[in-house]
PDB file of N, CA and C in Angstrom:
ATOM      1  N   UNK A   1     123.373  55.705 122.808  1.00  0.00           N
ATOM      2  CA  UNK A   1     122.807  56.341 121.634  1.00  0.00           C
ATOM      3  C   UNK A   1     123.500  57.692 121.451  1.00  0.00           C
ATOM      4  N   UNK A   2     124.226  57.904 119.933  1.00  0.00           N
ATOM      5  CA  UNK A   2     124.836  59.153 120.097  1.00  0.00           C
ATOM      6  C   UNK A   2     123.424  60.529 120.070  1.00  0.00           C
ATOM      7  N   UNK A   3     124.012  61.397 120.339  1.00  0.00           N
ATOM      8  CA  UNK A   3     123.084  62.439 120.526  1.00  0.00           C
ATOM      9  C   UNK A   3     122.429  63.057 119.628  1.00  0.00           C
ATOM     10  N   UNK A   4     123.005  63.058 117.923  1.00  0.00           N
ATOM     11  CA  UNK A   4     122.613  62.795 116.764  1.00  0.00           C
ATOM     12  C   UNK A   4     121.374  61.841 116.772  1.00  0.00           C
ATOM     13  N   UNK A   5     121.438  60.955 116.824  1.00  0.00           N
ATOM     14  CA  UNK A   5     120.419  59.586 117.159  1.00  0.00           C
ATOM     15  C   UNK A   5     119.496  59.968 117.905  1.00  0.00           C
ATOM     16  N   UNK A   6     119.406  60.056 118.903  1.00  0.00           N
ATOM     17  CA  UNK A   6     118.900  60.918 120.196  1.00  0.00           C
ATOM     18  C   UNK A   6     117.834  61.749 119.302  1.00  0.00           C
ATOM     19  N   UNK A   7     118.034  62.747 118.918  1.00  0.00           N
ATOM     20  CA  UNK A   7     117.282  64.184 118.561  1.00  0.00           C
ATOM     21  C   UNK A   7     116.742  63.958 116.897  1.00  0.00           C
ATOM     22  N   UNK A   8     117.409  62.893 116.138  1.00  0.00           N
ATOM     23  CA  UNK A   8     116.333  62.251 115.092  1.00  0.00           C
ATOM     24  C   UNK A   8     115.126  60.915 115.989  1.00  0.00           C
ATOM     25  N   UNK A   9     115.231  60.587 116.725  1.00  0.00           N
ATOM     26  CA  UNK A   9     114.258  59.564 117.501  1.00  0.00           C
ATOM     27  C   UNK A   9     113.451  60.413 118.139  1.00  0.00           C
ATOM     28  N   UNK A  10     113.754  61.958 119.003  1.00  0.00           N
ATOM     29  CA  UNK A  10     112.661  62.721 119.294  1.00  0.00           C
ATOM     30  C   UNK A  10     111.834  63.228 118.503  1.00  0.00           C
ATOM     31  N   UNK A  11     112.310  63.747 117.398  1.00  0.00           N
ATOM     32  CA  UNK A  11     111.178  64.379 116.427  1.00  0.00           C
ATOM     33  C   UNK A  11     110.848  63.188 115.310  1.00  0.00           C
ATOM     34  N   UNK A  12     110.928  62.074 115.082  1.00  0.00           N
ATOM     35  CA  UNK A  12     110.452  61.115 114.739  1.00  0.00           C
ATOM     36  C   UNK A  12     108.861  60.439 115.465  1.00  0.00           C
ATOM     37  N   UNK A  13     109.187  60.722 116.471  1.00  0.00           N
ATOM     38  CA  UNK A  13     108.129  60.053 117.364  1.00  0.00           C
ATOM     39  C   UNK A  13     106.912  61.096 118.113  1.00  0.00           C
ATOM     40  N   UNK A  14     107.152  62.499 116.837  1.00  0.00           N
ATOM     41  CA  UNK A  14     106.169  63.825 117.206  1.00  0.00           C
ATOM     42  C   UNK A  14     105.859  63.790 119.082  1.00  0.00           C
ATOM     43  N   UNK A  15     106.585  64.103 120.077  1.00  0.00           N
ATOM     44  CA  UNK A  15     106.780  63.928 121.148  1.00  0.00           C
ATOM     45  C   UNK A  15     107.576  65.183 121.697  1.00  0.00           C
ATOM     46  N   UNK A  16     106.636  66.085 122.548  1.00  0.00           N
ATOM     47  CA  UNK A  16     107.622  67.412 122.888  1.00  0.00           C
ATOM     48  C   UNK A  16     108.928  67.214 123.414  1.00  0.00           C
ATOM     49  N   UNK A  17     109.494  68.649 123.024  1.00  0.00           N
ATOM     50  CA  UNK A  17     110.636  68.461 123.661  1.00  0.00           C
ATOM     51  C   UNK A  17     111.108  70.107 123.944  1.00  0.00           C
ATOM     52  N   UNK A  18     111.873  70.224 125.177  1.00  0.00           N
ATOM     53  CA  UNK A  18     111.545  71.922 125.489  1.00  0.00           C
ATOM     54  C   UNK A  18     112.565  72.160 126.245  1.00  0.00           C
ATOM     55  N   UNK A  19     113.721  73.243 125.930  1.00  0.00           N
ATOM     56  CA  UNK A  19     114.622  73.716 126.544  1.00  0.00           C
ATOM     57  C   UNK A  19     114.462  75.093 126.896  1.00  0.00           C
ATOM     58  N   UNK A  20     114.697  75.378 128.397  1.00  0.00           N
ATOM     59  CA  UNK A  20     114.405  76.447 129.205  1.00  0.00           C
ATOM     60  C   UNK A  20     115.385  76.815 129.651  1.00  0.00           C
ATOM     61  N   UNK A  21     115.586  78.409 129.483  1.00  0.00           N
ATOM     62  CA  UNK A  21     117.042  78.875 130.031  1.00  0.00           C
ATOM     63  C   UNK A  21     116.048  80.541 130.317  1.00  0.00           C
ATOM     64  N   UNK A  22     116.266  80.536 131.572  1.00  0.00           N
ATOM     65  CA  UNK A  22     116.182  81.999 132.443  1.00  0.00           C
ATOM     66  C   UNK A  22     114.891  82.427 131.942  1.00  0.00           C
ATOM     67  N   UNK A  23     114.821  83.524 131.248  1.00  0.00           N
ATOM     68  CA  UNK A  23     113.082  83.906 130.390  1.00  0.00           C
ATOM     69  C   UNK A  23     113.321  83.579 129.112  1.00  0.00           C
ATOM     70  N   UNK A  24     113.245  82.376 128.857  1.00  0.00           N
ATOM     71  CA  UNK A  24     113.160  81.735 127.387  1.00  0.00           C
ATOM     72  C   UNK A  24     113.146  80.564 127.533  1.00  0.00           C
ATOM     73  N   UNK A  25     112.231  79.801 126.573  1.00  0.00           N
ATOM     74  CA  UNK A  25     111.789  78.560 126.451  1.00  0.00           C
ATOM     75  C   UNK A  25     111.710  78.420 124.712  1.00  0.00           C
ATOM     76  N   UNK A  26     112.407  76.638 124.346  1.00  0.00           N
ATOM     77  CA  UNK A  26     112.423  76.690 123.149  1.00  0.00           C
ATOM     78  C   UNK A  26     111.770  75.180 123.047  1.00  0.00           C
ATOM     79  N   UNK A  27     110.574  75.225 122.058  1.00  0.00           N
ATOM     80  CA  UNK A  27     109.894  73.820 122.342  1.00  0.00           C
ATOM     81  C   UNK A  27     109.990  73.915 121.153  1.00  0.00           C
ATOM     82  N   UNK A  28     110.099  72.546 120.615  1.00  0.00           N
ATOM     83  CA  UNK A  28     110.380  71.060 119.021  1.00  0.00           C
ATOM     84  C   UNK A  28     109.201  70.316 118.960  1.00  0.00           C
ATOM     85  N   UNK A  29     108.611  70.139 117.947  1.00  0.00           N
ATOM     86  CA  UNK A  29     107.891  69.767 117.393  1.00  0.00           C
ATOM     87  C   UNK A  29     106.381  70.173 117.629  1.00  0.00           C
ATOM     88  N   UNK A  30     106.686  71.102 117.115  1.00  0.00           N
ATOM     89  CA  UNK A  30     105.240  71.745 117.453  1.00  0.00           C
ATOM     90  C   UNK A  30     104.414  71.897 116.477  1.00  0.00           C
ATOM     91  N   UNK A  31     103.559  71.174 116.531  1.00  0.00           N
ATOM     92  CA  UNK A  31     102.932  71.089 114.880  1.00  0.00           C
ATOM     93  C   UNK A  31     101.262  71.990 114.922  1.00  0.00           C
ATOM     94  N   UNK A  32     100.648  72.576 115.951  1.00  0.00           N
ATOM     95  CA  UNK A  32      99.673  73.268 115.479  1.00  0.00           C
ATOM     96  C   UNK A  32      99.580  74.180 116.937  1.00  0.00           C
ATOM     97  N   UNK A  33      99.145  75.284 117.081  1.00  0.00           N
ATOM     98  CA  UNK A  33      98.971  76.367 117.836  1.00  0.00           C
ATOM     99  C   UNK A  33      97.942  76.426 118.932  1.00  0.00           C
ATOM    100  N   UNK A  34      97.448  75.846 119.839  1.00  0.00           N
ATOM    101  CA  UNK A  34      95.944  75.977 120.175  1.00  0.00           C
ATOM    102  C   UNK A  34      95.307  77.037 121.411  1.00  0.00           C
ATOM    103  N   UNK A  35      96.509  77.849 121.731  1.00  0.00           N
ATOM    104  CA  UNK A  35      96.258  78.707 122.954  1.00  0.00           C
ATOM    105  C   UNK A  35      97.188  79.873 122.672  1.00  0.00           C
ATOM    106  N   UNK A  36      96.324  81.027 122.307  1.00  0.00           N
ATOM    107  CA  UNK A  36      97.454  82.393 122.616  1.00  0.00           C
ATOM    108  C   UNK A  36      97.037  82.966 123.797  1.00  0.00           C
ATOM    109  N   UNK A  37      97.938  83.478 124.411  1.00  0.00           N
ATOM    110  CA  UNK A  37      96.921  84.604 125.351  1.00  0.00           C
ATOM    111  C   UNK A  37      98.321  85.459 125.873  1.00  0.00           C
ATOM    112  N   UNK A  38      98.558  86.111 126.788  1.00  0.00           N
ATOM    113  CA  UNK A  38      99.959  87.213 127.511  1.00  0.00           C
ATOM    114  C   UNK A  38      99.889  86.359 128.359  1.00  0.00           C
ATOM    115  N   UNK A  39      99.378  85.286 129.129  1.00  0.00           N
ATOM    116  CA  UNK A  39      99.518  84.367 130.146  1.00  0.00           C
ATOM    117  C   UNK A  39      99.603  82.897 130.084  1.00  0.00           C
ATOM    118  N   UNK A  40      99.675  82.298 128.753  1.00  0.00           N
ATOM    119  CA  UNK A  40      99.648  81.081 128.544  1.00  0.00           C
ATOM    120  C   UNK A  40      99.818  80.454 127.088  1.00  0.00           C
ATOM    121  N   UNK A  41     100.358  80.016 126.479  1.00  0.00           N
ATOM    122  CA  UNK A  41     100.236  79.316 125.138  1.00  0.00           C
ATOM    123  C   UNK A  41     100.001  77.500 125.364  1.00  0.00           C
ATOM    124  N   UNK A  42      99.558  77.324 124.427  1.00  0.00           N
ATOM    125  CA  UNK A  42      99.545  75.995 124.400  1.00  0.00           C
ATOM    126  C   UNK A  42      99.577  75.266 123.390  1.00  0.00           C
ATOM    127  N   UNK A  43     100.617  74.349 122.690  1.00  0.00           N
ATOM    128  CA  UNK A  43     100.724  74.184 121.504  1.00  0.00           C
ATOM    129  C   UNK A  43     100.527  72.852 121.490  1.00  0.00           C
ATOM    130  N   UNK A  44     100.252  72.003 120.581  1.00  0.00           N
ATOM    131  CA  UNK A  44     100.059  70.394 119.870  1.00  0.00           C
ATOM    132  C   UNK A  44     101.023  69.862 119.686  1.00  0.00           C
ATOM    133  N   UNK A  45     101.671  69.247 120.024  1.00  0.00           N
ATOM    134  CA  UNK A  45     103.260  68.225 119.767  1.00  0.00           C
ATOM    135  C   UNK A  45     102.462  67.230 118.839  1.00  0.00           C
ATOM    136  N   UNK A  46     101.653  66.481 118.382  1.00  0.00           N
ATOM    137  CA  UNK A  46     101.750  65.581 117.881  1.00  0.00           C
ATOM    138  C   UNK A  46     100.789  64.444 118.759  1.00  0.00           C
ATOM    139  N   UNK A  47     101.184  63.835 119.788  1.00  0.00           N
ATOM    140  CA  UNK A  47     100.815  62.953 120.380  1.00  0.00           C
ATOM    141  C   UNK A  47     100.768  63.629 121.748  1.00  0.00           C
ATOM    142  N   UNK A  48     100.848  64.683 121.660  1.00  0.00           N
ATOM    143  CA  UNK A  48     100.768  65.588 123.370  1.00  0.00           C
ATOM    144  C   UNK A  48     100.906  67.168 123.097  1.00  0.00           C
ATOM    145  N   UNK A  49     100.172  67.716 124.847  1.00  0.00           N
ATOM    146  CA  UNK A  49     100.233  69.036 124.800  1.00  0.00           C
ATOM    147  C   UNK A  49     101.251  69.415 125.315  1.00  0.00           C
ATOM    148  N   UNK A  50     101.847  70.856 125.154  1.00  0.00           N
ATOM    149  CA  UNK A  50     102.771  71.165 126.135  1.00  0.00           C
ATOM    150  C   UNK A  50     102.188  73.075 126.708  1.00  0.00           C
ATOM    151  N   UNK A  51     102.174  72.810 127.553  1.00  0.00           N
ATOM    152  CA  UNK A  51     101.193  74.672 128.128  1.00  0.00           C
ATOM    153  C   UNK A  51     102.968  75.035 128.478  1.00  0.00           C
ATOM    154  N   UNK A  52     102.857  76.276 128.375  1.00  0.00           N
ATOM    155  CA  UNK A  52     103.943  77.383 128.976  1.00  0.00           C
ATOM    156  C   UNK A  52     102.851  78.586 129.558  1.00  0.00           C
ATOM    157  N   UNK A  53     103.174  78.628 130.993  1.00  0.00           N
ATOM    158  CA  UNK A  53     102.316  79.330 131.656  1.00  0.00           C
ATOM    159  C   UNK A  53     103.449  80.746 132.146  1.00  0.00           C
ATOM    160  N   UNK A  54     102.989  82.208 132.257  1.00  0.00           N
ATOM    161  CA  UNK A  54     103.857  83.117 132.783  1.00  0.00           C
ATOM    162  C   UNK A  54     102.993  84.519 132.490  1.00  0.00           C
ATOM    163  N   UNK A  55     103.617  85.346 132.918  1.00  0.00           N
ATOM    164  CA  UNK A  55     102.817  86.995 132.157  1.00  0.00           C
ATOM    165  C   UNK A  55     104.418  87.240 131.637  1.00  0.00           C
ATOM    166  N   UNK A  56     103.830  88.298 130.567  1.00  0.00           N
ATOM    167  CA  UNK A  56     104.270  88.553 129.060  1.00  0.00           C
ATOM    168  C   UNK A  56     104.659  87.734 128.111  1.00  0.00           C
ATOM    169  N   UNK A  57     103.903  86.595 128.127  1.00  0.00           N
ATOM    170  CA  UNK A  57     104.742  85.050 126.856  1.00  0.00           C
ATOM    171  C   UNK A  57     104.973  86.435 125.768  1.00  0.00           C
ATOM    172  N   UNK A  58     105.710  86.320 125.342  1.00  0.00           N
ATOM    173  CA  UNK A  58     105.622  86.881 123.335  1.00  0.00           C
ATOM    174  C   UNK A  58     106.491  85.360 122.802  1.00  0.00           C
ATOM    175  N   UNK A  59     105.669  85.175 121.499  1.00  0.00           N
ATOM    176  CA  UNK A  59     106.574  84.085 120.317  1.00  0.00           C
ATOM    177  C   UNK A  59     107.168  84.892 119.493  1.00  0.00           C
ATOM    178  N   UNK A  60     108.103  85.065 119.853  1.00  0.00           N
ATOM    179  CA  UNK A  60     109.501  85.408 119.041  1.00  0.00           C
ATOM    180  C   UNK A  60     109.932  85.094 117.641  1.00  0.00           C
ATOM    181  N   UNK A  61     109.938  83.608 117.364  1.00  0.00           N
ATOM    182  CA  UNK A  61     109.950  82.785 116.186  1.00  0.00           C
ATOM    183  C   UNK A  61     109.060  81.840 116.200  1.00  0.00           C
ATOM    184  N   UNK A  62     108.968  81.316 115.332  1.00  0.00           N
ATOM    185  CA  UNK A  62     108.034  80.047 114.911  1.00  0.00           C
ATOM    186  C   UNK A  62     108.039  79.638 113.664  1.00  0.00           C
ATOM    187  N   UNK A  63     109.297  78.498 113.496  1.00  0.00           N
ATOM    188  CA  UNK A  63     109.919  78.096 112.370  1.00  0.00           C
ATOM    189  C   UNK A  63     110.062  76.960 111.880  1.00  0.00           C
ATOM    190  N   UNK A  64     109.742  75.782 111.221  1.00  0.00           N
ATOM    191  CA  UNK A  64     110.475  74.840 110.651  1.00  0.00           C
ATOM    192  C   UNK A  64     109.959  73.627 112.178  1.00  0.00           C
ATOM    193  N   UNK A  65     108.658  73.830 113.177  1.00  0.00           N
ATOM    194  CA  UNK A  65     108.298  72.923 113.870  1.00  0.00           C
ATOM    195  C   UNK A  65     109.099  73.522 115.424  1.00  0.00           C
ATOM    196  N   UNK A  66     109.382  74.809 115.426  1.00  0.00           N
ATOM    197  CA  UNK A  66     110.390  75.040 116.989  1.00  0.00           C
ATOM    198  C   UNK A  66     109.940  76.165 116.882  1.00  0.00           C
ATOM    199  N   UNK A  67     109.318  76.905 118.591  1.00  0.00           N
ATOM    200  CA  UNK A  67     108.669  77.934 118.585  1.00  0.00           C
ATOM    201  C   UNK A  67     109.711  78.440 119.730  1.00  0.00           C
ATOM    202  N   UNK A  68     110.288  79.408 119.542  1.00  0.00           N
ATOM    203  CA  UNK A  68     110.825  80.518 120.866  1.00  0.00           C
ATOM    204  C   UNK A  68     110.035  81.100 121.149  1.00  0.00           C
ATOM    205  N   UNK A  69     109.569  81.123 122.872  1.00  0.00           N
ATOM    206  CA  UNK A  69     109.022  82.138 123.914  1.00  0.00           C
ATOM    207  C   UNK A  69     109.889  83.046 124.487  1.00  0.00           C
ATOM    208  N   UNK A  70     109.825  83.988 124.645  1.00  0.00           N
ATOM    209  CA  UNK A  70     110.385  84.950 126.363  1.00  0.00           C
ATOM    210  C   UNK A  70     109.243  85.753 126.853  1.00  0.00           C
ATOM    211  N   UNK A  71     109.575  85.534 128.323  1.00  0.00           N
ATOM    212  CA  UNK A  71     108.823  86.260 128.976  1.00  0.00           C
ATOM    213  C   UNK A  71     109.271  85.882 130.577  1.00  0.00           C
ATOM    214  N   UNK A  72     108.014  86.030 131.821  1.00  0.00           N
ATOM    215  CA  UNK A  72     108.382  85.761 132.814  1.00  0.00           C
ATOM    216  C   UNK A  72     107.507  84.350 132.805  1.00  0.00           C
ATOM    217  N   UNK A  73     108.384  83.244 132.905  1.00  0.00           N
ATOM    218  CA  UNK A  73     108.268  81.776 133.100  1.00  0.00           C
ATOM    219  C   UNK A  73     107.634  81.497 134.353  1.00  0.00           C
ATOM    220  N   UNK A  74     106.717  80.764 134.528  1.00  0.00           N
ATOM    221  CA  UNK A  74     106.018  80.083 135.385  1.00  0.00           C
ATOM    222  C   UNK A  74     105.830  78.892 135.862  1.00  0.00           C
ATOM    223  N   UNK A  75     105.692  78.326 134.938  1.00  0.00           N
ATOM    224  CA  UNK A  75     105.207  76.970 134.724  1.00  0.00           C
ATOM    225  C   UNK A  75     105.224  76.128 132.853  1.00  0.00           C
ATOM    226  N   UNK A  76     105.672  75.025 133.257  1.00  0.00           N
ATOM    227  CA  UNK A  76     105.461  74.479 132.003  1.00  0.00           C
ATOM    228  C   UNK A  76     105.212  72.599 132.294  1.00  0.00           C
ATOM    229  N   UNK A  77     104.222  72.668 131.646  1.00  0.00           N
ATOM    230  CA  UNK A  77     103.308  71.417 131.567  1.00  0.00           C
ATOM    231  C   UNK A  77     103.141  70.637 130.335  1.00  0.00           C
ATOM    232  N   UNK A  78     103.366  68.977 130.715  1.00  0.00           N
ATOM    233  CA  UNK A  78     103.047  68.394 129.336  1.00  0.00           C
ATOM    234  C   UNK A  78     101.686  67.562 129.729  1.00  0.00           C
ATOM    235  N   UNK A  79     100.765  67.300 128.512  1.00  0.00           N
ATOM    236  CA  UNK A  79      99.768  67.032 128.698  1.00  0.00           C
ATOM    237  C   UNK A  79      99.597  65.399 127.489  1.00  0.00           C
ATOM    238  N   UNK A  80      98.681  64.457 127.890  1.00  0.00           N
ATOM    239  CA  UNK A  80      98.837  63.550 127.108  1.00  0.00           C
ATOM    240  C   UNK A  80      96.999  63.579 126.430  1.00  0.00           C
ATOM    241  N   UNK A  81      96.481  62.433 125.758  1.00  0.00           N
ATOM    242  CA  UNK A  81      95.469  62.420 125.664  1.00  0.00           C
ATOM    243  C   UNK A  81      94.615  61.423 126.360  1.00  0.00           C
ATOM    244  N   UNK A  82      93.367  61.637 126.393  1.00  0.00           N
ATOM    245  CA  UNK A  82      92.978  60.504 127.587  1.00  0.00           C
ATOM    246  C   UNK A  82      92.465  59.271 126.465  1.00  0.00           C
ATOM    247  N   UNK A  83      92.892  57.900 127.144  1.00  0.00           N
ATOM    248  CA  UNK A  83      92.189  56.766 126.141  1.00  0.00           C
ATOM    249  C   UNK A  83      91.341  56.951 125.366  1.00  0.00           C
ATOM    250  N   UNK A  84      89.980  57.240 126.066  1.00  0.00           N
ATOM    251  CA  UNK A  84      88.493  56.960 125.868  1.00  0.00           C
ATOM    252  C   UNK A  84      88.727  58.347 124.666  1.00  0.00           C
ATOM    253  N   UNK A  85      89.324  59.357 124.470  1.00  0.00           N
ATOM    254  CA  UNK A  85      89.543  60.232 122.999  1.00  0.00           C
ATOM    255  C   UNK A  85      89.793  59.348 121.761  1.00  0.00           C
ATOM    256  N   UNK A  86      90.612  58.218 122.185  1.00  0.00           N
ATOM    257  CA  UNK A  86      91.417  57.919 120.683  1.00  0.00           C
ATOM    258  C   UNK A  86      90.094  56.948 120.559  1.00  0.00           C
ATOM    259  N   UNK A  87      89.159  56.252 121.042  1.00  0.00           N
ATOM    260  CA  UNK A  87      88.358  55.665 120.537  1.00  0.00           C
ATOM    261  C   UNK A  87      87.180  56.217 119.564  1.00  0.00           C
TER     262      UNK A  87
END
């Protein structure tokens, strides 16, 4: 699959996706906001969560479904939903 292909099939299928380099993190498809805090964000992909855990998060941008973080990185977690929700 070219890589073109690739990155229209990720944001097709509202499904995080998150590139991390040193104190910065850049997560795709982020379609609603549900956690601010200086120690944690947590945003809605669509069909999943994704937490970025650290002290000093700041959101930098937040544009067009892609949110830039920096800060000191900790942890980053994806989260799904449990069955017995979608019923």
């Amino acid at each position: 699959m070219a890589i073109k292909d690739e990155l229209l099939f990720d944001f097709a299928i509202n499904m995080p996706r998150a590139l991390v380099s040193g104190n910065t993190v850049i997560l795709d498809n982020v379609k609603k906001l549900v956690l601010l805090s200086g120690g944690q964000i947590i945003v809605h992909n669509g069909q999943r969560f994704t937490s970025v855990v650290g002290k000093n998060l700041v959101i930098k941008e937040l544009k067009d479904e892609r949110m830039l973080i920096t800060g000191d990185l900790e942890q980053l977690q994806f989260y799904g939903t449990l069955q017995e929700d979608k019923d």
